[in-house]
PDB file of N, CA and C in Angstrom:
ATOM      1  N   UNK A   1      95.269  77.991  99.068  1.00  0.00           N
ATOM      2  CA  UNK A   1      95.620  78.941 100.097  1.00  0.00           C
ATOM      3  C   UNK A   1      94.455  79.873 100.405  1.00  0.00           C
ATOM      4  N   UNK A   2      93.801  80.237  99.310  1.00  0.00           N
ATOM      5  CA  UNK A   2      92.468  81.240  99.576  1.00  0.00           C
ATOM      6  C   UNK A   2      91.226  80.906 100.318  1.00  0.00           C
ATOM      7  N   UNK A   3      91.395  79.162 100.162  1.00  0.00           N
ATOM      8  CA  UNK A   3      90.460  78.754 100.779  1.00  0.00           C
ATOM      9  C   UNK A   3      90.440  78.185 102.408  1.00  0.00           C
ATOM     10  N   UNK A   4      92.017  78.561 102.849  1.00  0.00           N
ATOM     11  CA  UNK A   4      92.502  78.591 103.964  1.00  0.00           C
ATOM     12  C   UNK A   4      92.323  80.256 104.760  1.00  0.00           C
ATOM     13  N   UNK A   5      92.466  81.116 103.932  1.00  0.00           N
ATOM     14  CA  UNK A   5      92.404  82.652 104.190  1.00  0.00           C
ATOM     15  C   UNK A   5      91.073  82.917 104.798  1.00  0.00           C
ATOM     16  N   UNK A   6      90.040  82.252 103.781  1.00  0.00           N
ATOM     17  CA  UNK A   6      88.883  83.143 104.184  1.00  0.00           C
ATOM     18  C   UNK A   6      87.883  83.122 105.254  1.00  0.00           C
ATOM     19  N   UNK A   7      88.329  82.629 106.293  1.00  0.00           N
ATOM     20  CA  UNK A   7      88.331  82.855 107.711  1.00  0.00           C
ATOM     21  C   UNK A   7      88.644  84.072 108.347  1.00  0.00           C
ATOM     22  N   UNK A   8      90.086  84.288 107.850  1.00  0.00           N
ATOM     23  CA  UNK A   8      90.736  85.039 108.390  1.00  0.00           C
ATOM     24  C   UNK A   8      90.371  86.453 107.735  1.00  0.00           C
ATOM     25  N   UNK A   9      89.796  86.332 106.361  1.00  0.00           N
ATOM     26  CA  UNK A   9      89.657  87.671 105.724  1.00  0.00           C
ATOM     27  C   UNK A   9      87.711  87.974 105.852  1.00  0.00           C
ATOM     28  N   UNK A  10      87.295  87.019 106.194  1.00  0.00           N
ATOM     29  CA  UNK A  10      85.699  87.330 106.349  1.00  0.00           C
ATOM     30  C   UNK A  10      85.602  87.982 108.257  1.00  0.00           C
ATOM     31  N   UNK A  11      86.871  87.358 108.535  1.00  0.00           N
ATOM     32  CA  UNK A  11      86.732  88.174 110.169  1.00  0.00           C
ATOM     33  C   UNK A  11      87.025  89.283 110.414  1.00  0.00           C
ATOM     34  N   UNK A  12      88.007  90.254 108.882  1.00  0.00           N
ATOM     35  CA  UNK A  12      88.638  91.342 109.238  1.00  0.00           C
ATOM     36  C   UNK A  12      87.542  91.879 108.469  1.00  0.00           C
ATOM     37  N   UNK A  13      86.771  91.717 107.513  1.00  0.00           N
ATOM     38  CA  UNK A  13      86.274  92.716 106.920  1.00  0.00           C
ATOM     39  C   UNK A  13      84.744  92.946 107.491  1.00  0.00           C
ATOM     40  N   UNK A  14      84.321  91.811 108.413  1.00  0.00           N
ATOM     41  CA  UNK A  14      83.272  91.878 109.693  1.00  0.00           C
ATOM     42  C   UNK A  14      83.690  92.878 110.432  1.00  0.00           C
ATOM     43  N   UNK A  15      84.837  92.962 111.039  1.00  0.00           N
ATOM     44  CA  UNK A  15      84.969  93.635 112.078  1.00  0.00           C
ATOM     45  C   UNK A  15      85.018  95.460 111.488  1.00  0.00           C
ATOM     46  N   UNK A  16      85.831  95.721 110.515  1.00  0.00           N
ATOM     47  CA  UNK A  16      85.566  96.848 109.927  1.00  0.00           C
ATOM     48  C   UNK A  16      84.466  97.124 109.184  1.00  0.00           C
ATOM     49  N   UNK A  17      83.291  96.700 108.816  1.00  0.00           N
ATOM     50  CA  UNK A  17      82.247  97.015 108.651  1.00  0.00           C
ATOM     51  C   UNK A  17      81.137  97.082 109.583  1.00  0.00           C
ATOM     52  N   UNK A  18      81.479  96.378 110.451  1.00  0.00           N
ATOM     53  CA  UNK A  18      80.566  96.284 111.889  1.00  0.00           C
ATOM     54  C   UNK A  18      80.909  97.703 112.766  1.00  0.00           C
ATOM     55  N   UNK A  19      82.132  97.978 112.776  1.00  0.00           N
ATOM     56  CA  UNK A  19      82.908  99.109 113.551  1.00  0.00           C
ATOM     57  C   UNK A  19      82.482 100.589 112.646  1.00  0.00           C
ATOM     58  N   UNK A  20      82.074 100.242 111.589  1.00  0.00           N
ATOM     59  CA  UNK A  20      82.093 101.428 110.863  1.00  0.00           C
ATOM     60  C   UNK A  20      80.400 101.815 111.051  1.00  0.00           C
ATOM     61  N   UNK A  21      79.804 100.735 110.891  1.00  0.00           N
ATOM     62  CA  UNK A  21      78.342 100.699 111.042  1.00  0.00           C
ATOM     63  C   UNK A  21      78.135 101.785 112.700  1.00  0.00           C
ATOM     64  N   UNK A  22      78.827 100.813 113.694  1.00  0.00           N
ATOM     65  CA  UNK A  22      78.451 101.275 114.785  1.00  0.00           C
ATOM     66  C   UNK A  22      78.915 102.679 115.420  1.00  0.00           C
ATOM     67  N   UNK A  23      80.177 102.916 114.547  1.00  0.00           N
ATOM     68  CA  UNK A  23      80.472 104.019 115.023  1.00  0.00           C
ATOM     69  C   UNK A  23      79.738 105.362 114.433  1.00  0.00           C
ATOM     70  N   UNK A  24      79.303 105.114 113.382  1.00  0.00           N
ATOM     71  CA  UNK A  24      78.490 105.791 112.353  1.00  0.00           C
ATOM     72  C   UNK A  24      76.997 105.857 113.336  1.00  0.00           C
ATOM     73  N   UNK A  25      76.796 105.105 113.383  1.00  0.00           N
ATOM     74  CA  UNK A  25      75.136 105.500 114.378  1.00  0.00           C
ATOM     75  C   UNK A  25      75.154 105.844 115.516  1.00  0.00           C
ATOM     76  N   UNK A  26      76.545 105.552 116.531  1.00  0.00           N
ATOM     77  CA  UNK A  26      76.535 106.459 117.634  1.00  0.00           C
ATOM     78  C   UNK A  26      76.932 107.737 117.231  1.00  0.00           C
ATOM     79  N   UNK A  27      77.834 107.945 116.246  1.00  0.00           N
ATOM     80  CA  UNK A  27      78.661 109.211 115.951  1.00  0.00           C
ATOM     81  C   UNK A  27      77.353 110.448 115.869  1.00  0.00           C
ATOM     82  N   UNK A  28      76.070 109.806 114.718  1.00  0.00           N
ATOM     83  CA  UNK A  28      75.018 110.766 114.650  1.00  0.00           C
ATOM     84  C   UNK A  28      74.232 110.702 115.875  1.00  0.00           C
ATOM     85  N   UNK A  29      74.393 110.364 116.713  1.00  0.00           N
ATOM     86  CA  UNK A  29      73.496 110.442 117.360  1.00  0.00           C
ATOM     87  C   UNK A  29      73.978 111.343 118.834  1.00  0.00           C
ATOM     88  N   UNK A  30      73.544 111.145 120.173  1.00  0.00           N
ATOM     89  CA  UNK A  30      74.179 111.977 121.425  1.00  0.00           C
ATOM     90  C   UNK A  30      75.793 111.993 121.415  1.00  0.00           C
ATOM     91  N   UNK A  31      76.698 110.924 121.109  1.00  0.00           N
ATOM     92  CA  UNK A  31      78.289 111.164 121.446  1.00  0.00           C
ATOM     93  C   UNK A  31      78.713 111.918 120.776  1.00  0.00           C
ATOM     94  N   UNK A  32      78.372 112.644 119.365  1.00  0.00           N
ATOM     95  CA  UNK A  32      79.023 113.928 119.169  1.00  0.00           C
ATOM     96  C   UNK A  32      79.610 114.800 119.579  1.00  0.00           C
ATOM     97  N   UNK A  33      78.692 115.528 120.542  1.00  0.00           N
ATOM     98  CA  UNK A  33      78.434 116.477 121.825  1.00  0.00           C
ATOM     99  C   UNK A  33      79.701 116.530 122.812  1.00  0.00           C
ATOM    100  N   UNK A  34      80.046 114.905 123.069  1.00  0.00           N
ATOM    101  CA  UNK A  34      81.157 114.672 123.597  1.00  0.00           C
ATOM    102  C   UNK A  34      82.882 114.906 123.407  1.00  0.00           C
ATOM    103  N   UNK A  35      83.555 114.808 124.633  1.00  0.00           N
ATOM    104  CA  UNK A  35      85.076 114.974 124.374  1.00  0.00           C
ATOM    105  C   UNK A  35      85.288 114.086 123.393  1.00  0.00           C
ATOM    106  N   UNK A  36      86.661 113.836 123.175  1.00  0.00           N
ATOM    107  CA  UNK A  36      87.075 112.205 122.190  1.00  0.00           C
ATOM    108  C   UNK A  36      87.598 111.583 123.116  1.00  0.00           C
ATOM    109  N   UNK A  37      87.943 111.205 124.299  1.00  0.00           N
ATOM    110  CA  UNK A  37      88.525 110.755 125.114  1.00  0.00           C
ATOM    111  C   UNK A  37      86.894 109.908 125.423  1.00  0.00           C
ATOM    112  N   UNK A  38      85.895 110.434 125.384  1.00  0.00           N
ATOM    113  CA  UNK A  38      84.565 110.147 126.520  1.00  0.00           C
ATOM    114  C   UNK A  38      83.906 109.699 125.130  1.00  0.00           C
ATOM    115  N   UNK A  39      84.168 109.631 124.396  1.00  0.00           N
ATOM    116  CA  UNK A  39      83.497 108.736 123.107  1.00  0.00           C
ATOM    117  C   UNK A  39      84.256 107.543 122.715  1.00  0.00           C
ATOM    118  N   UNK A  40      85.314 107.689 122.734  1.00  0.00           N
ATOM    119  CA  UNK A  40      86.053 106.322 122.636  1.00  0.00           C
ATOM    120  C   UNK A  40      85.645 105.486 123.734  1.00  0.00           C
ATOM    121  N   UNK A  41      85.387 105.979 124.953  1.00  0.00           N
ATOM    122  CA  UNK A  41      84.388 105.116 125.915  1.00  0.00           C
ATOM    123  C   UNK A  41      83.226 104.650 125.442  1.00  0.00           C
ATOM    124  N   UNK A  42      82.534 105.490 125.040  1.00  0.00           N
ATOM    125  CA  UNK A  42      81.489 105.049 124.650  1.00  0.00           C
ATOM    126  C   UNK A  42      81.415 103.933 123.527  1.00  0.00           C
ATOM    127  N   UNK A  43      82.070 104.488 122.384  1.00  0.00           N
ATOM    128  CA  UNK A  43      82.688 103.070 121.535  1.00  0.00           C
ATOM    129  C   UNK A  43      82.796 101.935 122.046  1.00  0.00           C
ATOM    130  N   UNK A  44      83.878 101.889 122.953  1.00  0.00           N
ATOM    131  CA  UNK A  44      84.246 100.766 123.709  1.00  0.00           C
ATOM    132  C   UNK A  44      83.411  99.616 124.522  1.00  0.00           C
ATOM    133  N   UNK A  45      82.252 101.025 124.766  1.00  0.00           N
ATOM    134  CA  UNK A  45      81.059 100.281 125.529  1.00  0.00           C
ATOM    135  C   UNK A  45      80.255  99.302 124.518  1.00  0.00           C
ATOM    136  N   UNK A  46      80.146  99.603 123.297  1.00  0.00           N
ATOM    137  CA  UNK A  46      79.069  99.382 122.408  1.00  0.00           C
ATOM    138  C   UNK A  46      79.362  97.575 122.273  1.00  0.00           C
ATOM    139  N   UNK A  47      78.628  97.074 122.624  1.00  0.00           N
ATOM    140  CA  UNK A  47      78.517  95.217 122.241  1.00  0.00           C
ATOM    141  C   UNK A  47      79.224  94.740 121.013  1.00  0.00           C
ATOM    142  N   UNK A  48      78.550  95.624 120.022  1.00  0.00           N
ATOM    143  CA  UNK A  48      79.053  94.900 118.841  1.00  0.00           C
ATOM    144  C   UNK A  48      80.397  95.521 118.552  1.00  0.00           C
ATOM    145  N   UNK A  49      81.120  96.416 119.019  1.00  0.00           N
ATOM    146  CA  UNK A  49      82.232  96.868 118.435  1.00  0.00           C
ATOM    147  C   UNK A  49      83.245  95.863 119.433  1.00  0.00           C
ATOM    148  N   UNK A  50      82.775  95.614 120.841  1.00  0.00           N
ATOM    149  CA  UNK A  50      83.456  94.450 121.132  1.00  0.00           C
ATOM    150  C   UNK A  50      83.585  93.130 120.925  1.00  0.00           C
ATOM    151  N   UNK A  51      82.437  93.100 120.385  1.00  0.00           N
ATOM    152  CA  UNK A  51      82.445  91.699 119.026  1.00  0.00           C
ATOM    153  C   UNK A  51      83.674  91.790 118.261  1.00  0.00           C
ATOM    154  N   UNK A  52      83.630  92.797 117.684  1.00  0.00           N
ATOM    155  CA  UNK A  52      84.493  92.967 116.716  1.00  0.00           C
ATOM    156  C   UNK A  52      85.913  92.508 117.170  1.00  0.00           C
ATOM    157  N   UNK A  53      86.228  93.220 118.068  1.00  0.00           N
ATOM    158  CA  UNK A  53      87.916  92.548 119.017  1.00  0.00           C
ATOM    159  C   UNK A  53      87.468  90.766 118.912  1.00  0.00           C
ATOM    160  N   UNK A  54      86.685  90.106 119.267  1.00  0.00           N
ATOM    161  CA  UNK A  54      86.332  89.015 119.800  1.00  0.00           C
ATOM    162  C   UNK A  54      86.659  88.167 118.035  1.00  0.00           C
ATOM    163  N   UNK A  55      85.813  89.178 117.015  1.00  0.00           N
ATOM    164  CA  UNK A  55      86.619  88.800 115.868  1.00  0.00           C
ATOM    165  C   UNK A  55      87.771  88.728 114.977  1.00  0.00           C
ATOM    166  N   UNK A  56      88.565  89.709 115.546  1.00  0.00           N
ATOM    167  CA  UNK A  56      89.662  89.636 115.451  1.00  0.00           C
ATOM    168  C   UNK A  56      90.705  88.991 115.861  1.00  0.00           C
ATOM    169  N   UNK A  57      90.396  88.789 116.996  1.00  0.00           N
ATOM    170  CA  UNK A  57      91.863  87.448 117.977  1.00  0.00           C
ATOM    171  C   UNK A  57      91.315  86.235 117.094  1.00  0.00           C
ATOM    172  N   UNK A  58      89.960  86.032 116.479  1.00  0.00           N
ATOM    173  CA  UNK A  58      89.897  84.799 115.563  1.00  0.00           C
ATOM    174  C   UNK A  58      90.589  84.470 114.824  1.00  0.00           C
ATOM    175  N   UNK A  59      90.409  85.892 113.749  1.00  0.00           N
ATOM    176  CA  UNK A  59      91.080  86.301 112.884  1.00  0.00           C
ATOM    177  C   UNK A  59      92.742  86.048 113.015  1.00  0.00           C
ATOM    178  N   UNK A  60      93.441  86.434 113.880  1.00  0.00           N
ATOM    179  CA  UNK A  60      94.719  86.032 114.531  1.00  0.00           C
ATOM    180  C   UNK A  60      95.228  84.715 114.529  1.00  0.00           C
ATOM    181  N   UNK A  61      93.927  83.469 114.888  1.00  0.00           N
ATOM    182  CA  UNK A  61      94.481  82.565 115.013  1.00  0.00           C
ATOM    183  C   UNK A  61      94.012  81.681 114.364  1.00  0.00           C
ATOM    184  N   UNK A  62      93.095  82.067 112.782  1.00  0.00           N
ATOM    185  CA  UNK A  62      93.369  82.135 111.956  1.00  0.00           C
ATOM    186  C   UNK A  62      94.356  82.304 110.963  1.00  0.00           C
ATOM    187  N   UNK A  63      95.341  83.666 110.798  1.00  0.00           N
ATOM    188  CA  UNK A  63      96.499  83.976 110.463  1.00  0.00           C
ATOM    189  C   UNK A  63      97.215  83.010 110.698  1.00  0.00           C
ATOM    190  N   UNK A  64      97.380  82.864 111.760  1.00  0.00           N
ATOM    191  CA  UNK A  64      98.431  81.847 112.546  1.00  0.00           C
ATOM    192  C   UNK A  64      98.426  80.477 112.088  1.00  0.00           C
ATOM    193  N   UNK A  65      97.607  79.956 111.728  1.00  0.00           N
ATOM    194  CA  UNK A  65      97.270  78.672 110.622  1.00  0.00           C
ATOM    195  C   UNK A  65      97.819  79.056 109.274  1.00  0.00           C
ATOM    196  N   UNK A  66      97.464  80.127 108.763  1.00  0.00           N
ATOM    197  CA  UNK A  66      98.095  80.036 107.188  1.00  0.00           C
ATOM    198  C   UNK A  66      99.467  80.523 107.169  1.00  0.00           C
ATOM    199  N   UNK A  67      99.924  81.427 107.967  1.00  0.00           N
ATOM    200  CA  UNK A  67     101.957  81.123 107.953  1.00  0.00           C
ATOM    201  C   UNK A  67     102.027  80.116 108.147  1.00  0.00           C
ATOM    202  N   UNK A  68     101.377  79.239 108.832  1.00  0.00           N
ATOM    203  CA  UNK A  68     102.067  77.899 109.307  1.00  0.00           C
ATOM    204  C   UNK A  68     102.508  76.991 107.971  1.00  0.00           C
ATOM    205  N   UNK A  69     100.751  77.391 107.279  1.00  0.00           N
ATOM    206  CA  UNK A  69     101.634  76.623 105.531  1.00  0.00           C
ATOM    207  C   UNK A  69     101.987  77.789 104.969  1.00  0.00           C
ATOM    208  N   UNK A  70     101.625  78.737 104.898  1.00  0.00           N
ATOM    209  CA  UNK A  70     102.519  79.195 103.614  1.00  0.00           C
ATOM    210  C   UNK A  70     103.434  81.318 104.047  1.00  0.00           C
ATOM    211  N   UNK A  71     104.315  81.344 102.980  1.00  0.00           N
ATOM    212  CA  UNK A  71     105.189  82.138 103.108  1.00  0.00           C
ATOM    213  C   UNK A  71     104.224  83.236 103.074  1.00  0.00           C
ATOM    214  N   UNK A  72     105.050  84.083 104.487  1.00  0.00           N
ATOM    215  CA  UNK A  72     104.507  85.413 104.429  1.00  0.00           C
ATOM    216  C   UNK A  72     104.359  86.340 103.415  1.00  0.00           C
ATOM    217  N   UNK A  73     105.168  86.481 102.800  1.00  0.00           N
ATOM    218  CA  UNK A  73     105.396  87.274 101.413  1.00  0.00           C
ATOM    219  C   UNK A  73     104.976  87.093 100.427  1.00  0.00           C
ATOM    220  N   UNK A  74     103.882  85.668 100.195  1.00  0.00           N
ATOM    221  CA  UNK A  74     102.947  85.220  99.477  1.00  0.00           C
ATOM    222  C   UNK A  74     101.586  85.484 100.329  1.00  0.00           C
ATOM    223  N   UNK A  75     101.188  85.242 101.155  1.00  0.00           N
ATOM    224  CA  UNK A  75     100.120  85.005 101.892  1.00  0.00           C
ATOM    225  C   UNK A  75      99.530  86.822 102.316  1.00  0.00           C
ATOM    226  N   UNK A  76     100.437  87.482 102.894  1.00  0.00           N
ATOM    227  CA  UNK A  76      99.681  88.680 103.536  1.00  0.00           C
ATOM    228  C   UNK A  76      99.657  89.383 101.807  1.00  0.00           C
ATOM    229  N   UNK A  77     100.474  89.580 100.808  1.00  0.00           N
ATOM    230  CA  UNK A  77      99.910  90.947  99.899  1.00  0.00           C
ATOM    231  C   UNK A  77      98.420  90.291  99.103  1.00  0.00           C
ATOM    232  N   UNK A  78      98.005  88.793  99.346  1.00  0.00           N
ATOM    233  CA  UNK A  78      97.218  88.204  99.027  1.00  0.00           C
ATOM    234  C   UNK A  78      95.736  88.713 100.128  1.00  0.00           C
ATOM    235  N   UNK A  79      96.274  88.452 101.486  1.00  0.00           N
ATOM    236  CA  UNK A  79      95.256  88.698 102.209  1.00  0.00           C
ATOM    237  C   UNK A  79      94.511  90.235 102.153  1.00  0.00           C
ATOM    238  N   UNK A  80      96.195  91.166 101.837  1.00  0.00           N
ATOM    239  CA  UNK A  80      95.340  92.346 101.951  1.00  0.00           C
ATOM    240  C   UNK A  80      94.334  93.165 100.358  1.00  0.00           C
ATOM    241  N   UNK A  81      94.973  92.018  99.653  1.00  0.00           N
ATOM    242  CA  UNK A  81      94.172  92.432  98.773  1.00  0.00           C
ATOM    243  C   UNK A  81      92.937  91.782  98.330  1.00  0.00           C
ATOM    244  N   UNK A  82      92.612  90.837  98.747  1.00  0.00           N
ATOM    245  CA  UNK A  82      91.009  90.347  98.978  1.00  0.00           C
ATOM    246  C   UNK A  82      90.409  91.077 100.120  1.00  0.00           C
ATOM    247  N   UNK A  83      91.306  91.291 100.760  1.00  0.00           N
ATOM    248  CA  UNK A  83      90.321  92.520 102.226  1.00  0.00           C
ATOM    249  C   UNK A  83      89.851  93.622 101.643  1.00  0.00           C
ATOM    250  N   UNK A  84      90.853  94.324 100.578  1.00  0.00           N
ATOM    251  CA  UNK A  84      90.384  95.543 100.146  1.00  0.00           C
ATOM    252  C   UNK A  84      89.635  95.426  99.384  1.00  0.00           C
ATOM    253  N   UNK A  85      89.234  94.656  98.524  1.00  0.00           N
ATOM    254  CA  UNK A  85      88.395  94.560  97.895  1.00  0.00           C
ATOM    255  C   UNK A  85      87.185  93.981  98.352  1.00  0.00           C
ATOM    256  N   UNK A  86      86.874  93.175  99.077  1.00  0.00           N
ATOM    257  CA  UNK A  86      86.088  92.700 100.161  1.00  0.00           C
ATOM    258  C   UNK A  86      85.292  93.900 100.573  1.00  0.00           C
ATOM    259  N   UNK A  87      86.043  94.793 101.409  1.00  0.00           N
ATOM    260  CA  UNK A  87      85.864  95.765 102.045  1.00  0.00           C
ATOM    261  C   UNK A  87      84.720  97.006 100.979  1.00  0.00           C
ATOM    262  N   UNK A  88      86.102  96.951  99.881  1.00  0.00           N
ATOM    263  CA  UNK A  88      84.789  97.905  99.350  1.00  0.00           C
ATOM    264  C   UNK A  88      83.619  97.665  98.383  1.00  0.00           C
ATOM    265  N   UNK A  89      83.594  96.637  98.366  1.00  0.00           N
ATOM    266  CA  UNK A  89      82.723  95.854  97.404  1.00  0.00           C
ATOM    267  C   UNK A  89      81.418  95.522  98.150  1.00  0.00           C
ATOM    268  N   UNK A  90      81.053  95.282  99.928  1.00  0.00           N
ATOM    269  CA  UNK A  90      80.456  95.180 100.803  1.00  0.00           C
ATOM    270  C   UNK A  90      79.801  96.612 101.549  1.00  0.00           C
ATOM    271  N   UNK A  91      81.514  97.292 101.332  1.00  0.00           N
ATOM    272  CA  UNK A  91      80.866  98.149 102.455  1.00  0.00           C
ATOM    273  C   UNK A  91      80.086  99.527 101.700  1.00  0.00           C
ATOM    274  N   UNK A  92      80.862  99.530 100.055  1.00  0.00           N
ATOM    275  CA  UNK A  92      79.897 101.068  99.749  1.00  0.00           C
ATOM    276  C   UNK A  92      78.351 100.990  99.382  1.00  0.00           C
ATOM    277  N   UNK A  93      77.895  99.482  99.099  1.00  0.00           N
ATOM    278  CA  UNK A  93      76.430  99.909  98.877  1.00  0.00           C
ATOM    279  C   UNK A  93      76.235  99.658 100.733  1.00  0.00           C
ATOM    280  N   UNK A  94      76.578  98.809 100.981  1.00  0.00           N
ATOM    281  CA  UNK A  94      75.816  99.088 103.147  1.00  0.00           C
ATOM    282  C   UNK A  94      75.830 100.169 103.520  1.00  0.00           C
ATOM    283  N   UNK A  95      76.927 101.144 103.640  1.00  0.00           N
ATOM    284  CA  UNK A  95      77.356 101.982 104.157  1.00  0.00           C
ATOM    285  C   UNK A  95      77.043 103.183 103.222  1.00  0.00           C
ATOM    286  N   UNK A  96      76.454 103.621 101.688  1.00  0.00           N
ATOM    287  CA  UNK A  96      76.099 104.109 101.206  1.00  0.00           C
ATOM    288  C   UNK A  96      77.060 104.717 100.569  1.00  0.00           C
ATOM    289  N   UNK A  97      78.137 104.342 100.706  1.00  0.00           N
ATOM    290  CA  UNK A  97      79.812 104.960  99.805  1.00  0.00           C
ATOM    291  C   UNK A  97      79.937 104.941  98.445  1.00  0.00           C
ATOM    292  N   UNK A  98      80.343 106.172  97.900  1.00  0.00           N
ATOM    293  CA  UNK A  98      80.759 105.947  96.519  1.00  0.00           C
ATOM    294  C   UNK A  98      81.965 105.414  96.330  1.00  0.00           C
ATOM    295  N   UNK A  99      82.070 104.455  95.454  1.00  0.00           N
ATOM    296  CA  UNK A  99      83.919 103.927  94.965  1.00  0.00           C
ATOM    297  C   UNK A  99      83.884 104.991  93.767  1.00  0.00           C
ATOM    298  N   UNK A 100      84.711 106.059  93.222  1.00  0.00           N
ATOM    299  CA  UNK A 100      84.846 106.852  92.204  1.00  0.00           C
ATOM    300  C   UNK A 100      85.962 106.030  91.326  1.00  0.00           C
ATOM    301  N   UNK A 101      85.914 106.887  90.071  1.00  0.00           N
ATOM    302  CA  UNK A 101      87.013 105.966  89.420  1.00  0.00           C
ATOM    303  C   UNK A 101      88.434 105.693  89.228  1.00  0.00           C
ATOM    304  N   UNK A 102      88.961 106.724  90.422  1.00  0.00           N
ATOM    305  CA  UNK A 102      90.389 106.945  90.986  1.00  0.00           C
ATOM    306  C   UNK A 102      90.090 105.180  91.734  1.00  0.00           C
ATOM    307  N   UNK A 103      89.348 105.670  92.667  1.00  0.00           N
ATOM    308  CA  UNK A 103      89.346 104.990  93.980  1.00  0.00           C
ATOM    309  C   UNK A 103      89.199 103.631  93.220  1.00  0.00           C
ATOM    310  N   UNK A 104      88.427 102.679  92.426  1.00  0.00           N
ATOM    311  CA  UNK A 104      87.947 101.507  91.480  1.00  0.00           C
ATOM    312  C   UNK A 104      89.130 101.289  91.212  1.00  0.00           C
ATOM    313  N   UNK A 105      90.190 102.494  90.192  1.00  0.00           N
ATOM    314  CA  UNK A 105      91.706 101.982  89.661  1.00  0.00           C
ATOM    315  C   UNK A 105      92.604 101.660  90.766  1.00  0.00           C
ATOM    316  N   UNK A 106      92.576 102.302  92.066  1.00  0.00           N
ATOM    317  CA  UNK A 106      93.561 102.387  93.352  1.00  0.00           C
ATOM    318  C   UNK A 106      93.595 100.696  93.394  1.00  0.00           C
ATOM    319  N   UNK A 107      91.662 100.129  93.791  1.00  0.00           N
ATOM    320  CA  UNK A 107      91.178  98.305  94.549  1.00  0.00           C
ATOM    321  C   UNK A 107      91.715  97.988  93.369  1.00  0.00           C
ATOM    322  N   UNK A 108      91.660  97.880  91.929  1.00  0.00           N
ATOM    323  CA  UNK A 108      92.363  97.281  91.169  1.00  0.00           C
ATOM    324  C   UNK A 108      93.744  96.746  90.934  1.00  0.00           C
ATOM    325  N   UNK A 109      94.848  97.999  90.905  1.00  0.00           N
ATOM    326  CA  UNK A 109      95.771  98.025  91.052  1.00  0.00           C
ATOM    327  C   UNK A 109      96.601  97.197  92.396  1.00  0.00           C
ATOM    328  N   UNK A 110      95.667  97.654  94.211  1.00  0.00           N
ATOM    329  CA  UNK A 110      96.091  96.729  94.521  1.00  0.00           C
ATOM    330  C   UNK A 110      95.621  94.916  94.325  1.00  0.00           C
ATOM    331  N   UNK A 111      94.889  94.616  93.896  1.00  0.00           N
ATOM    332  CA  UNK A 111      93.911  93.227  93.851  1.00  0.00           C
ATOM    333  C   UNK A 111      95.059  92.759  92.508  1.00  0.00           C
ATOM    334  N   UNK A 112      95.487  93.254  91.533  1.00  0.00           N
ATOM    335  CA  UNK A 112      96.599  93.189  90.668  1.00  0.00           C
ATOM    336  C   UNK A 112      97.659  92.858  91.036  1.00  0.00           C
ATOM    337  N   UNK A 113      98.329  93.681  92.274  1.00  0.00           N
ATOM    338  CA  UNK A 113      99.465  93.612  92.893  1.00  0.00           C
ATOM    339  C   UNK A 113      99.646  92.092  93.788  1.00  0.00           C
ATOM    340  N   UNK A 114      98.671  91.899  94.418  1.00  0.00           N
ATOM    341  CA  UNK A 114      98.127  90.400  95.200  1.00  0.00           C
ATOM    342  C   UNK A 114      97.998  89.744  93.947  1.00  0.00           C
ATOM    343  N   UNK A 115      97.589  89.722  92.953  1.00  0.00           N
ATOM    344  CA  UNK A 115      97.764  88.339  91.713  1.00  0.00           C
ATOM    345  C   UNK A 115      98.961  88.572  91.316  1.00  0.00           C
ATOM    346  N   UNK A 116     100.059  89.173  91.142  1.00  0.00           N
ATOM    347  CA  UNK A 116     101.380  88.782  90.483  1.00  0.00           C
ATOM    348  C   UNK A 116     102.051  88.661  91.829  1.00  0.00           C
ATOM    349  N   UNK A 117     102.123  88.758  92.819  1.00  0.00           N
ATOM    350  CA  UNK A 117     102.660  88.266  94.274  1.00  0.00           C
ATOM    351  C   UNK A 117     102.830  87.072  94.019  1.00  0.00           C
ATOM    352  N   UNK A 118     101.285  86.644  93.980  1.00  0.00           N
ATOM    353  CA  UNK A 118     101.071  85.158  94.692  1.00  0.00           C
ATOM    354  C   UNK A 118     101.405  84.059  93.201  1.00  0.00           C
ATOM    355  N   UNK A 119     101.583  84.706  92.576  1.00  0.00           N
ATOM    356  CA  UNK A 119     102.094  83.973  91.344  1.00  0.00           C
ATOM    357  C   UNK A 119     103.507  84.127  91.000  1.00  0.00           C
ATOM    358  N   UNK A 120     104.280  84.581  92.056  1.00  0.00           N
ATOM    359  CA  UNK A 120     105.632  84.734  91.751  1.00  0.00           C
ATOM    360  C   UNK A 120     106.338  83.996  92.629  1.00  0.00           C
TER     361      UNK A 120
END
């Protein structure tokens, strides 16, 4: 099943690290200054954050392949817990983030919760 997922979980954790990247370098830079109404434009404008949508409907139909084999209630607490961990395992040295040791027990606990799921 995981090896059916990771399509679907390398497209979500692209798109939130790409989105975080980009919003992070416009954020420091001139759109600050701006309303939030007139920065979410600007967001919107940015190429790669519309990549990101472009990776996501993948991602979707992706999804849409693995309900097809297997049970929701096995499959998503699985997906979201390789995302989260994905996520922060990628994004705090890119993005320069600390994981503290609350936050380490939190990805554990859920990445724990996704192994007795998918084994039940």
């Amino acid at each position: 099943m995981i090896l059916v997922m990771n399509s679907t979980i390398f497209l979500a954790v692209y798109g939130r690290l790409v989105t975080k990247w980009r919003v992070t370098a416009l954020s420091d830079s001139h759109v600050q200054a701006r309303g939030k109404l007139e920065r979410l434009f600007v967001y919107f404008a940015e190429p790669l954050i519309l990549n990101t949508y472009a990776a996501a409907l993948g991602g979707l139909i992706a999804w849409i392949i693995v309900v097809e084999r297997y049970d929701v209630v096995i499959a998503f607490p699985i997906y979201i817990g390789l995302k989260v961990l994905s996520v922060a395992l990628i994004g705090a040295p890119v993005h320069e983030e600390q994981i503290s040791a609350l936050r380490a027990a939190g990805i554990f606990l859920i990445v724990l919760g996704a192994a007795i799921v998918s084994r039940a």
